[in-house]
N, C-alpha and C. Protein backbone atom coordinates (compact mmCIF):
# COMPACT_ATOMS: atom_id res chain seq x y z
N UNK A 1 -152.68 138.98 104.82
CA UNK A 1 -153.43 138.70 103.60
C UNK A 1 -154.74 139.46 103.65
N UNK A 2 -155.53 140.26 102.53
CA UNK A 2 -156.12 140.65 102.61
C UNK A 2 -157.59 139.63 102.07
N UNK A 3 -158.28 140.07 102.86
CA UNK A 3 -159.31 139.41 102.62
C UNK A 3 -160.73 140.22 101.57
N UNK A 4 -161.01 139.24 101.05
CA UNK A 4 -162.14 139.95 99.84
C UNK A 4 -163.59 138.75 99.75
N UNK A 5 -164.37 139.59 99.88
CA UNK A 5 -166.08 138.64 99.24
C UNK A 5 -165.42 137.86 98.10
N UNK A 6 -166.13 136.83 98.08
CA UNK A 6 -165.83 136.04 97.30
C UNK A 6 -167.99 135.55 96.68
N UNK A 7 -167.87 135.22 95.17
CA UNK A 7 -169.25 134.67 94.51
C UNK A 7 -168.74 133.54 93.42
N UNK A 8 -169.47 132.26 94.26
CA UNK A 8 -169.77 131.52 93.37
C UNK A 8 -170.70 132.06 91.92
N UNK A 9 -169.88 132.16 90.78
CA UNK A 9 -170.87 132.56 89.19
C UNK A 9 -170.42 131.92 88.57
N UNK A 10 -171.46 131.91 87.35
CA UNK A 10 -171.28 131.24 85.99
C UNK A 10 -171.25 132.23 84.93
N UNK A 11 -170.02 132.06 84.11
CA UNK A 11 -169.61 132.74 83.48
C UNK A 11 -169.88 132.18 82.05
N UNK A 12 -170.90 132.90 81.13
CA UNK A 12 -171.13 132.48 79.84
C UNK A 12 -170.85 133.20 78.55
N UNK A 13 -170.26 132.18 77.84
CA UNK A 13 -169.69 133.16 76.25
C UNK A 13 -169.53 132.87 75.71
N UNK A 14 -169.27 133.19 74.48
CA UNK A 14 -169.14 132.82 72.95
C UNK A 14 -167.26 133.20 72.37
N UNK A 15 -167.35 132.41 71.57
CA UNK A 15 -165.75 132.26 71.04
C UNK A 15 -165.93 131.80 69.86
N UNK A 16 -164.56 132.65 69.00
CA UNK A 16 -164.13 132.18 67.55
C UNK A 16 -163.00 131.60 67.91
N UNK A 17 -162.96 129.64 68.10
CA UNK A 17 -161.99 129.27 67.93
C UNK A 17 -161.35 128.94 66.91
N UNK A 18 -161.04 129.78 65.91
CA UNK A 18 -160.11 129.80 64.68
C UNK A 18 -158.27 129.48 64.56
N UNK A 19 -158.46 130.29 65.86
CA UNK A 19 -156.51 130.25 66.13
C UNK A 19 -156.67 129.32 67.34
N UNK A 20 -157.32 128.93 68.03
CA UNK A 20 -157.26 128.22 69.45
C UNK A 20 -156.92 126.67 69.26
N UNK A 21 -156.13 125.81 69.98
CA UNK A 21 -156.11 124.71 70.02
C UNK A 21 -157.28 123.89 70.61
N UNK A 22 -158.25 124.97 70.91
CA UNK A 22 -159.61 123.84 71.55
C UNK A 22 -159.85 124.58 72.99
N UNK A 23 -160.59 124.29 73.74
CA UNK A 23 -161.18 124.84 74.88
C UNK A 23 -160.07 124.40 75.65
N UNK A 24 -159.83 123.38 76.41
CA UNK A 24 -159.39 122.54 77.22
C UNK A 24 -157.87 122.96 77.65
N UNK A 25 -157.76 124.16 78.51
CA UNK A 25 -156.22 124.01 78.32
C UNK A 25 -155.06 122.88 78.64
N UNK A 26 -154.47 122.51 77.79
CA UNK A 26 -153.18 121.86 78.49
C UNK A 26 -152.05 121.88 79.75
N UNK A 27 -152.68 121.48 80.30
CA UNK A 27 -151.88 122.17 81.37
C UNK A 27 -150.42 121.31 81.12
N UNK A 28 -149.37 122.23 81.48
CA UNK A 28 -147.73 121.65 81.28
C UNK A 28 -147.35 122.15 79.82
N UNK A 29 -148.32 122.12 79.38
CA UNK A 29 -147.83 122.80 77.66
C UNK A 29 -147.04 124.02 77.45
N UNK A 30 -146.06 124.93 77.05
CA UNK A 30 -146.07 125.63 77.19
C UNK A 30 -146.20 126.22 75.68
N UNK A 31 -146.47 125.82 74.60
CA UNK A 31 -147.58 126.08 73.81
C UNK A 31 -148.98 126.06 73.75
N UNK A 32 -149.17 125.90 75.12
CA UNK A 32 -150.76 125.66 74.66
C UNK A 32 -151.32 127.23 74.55
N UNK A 33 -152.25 126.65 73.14
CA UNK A 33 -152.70 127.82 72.71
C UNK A 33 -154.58 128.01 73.22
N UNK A 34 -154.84 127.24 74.36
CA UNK A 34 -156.32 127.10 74.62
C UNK A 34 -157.06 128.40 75.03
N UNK A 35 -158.76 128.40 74.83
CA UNK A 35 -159.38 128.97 75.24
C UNK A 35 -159.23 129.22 76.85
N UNK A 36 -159.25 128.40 77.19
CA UNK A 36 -159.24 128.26 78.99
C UNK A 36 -158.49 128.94 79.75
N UNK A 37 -157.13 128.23 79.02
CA UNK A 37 -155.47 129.02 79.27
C UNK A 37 -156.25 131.08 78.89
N UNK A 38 -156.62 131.46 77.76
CA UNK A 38 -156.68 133.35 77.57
C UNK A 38 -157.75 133.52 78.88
N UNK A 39 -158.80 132.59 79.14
CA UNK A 39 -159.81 133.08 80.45
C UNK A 39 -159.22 133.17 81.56
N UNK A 40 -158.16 131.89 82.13
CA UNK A 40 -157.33 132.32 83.44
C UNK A 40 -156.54 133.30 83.33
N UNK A 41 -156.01 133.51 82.10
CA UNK A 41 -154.79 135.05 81.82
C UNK A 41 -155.75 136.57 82.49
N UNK A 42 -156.70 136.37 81.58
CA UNK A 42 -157.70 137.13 81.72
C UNK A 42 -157.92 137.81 83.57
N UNK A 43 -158.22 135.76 83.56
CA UNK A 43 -159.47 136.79 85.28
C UNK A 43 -157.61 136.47 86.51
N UNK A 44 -156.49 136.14 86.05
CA UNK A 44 -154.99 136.74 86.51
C UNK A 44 -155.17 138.13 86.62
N UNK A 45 -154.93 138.36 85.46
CA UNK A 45 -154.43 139.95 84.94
C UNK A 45 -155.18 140.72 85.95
N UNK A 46 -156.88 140.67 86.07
CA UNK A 46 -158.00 141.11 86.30
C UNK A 46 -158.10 141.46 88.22
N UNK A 47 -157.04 140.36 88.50
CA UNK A 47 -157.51 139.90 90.11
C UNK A 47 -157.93 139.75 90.62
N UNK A 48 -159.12 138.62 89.66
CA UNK A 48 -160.41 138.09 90.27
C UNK A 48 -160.13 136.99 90.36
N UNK A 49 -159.28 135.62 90.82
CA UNK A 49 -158.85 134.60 90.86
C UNK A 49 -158.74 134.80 92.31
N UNK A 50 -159.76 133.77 93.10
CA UNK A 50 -159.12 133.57 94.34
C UNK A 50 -157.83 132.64 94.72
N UNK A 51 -157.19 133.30 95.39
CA UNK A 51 -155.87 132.42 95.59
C UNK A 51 -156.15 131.28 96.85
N UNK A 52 -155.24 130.62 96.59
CA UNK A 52 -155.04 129.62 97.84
C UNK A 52 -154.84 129.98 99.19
N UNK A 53 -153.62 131.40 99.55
CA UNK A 53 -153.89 131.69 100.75
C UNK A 53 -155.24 132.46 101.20
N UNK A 54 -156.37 133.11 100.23
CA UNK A 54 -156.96 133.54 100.93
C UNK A 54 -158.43 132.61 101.04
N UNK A 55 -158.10 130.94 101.07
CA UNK A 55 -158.92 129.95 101.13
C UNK A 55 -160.08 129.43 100.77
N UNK A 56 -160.89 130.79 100.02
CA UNK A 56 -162.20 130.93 99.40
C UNK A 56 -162.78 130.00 99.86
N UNK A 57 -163.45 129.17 99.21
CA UNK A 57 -164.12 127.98 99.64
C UNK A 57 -163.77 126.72 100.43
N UNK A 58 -162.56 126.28 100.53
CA UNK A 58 -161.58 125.05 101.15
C UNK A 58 -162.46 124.31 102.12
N UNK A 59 -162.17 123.62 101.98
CA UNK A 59 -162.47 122.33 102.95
C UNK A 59 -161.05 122.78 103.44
N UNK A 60 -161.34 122.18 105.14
CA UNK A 60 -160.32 121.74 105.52
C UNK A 60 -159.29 121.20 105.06
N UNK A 61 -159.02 119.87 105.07
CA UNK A 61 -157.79 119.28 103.98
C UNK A 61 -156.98 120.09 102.85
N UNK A 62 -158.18 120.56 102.21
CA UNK A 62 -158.11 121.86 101.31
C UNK A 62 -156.72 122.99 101.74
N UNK A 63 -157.27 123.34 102.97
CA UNK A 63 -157.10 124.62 103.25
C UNK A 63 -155.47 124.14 103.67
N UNK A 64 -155.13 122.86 104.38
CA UNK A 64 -154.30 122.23 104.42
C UNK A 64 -152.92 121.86 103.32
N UNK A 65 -153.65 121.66 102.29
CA UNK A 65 -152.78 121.62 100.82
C UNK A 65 -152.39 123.17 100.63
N UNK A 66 -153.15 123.94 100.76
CA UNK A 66 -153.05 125.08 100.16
C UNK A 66 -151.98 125.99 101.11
N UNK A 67 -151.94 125.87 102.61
CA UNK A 67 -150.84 126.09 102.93
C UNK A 67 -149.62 126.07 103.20
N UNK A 68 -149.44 124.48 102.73
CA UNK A 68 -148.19 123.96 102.16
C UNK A 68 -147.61 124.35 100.53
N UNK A 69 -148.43 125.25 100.00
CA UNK A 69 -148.61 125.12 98.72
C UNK A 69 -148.13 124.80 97.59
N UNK A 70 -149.24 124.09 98.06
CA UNK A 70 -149.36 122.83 96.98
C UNK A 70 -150.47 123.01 96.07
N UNK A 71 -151.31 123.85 96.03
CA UNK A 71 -152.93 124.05 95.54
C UNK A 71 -152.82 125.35 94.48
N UNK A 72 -152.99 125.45 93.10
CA UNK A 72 -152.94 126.38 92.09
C UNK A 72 -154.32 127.10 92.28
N UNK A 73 -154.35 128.35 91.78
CA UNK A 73 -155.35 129.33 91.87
C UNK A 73 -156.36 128.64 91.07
N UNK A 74 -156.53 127.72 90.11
CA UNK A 74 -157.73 127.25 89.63
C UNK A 74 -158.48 126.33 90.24
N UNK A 75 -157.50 125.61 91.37
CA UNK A 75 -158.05 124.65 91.95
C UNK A 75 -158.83 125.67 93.38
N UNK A 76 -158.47 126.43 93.64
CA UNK A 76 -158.86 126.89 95.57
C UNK A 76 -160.33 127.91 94.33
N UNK A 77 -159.83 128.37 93.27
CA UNK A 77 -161.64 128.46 92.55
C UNK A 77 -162.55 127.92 92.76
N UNK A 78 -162.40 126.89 92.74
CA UNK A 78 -163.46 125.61 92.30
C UNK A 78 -163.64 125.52 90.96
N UNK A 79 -163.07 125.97 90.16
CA UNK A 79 -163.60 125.50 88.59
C UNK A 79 -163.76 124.68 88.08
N UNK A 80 -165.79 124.71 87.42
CA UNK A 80 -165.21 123.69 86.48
C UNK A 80 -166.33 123.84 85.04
N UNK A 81 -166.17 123.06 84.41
CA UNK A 81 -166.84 123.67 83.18
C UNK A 81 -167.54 122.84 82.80
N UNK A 82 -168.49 123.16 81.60
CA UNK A 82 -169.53 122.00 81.08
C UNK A 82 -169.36 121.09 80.13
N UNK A 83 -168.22 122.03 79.35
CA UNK A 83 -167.71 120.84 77.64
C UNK A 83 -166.96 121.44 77.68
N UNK A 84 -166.03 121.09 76.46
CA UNK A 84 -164.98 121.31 75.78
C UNK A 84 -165.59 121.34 73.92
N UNK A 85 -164.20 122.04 73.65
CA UNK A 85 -164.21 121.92 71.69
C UNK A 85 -162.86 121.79 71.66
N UNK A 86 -162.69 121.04 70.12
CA UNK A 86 -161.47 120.97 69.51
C UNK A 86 -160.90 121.90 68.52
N UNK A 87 -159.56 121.84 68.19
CA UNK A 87 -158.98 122.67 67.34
C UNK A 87 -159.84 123.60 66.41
N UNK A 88 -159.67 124.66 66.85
CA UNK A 88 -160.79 125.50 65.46
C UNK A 88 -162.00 125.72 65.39
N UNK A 89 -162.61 125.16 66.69
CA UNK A 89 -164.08 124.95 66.60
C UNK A 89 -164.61 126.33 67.59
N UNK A 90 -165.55 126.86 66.98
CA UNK A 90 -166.29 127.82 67.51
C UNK A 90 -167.57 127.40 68.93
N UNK A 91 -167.72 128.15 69.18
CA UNK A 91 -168.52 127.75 70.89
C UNK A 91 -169.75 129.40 70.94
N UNK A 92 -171.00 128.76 71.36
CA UNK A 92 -171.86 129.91 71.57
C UNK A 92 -172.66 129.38 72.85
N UNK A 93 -172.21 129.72 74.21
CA UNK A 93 -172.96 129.58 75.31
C UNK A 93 -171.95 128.74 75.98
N UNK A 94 -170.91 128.62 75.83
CA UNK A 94 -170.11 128.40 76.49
C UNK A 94 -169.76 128.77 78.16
N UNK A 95 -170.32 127.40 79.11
CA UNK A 95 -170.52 128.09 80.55
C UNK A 95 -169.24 127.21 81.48
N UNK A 96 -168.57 128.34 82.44
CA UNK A 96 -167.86 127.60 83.24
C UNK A 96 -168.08 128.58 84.52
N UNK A 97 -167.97 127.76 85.97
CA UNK A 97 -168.62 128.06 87.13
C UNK A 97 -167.21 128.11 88.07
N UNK A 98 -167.12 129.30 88.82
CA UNK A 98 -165.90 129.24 89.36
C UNK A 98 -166.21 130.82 90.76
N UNK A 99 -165.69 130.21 91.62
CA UNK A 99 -165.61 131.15 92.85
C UNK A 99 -164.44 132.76 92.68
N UNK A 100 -165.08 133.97 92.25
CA UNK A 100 -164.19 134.94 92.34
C UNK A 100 -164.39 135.81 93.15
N UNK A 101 -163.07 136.91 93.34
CA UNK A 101 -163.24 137.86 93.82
C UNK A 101 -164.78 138.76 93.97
N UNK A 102 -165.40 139.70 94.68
CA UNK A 102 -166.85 140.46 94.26
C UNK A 102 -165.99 141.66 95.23
């Protein structure tokens, strides 16, 4: 496994949620049309998502789940965010804090 720097940042932005079902993705949905859901596509695509085997931050126990895996790339992140919006609703300063690739 290759290993990479990893930075705790906060990531801030603005959105037209017009077509979005709301910030909050659904997880299990496989309609869900959320903001959250296009940002993980995003920092996927990007390969700035730390994964589980390469342990980023873990606690022990952590690091434990994650090599049974059992632990999704959003969780061995640390993400987490400040609010949410609903269906349609637009967002300006929109901040969520999460451990990536540098």
């Amino acid at each position: 496994i290759e290993k990479h720097r990893t930075r705790h940042i906060a990531l801030q932005f603005s959105y037209d949620g017009t077509d979005y079902s709301g910030f909050a993705q659904n997880v299990g949905k496989e309609c869900d049309n959320s903001v959250e859901r296009e940002l993980f596509a995003a920092l996927e695509k990007t390969r700035l998502l730390v994964s589980p085997e390469e342990h980023g931050m873990l606690t022990e126990s952590e690091v434990e789940e994650a090599e049974n895996g059992q632990m999704p790339k959003r969780t061995a992140s640390k993400y987490s965010r400040c609010g949410r919006t609903d269906k349609g609703v637009h967002a300006n300063g929109q901040v969520v804090a999460l451990y990536l690739k540098s």
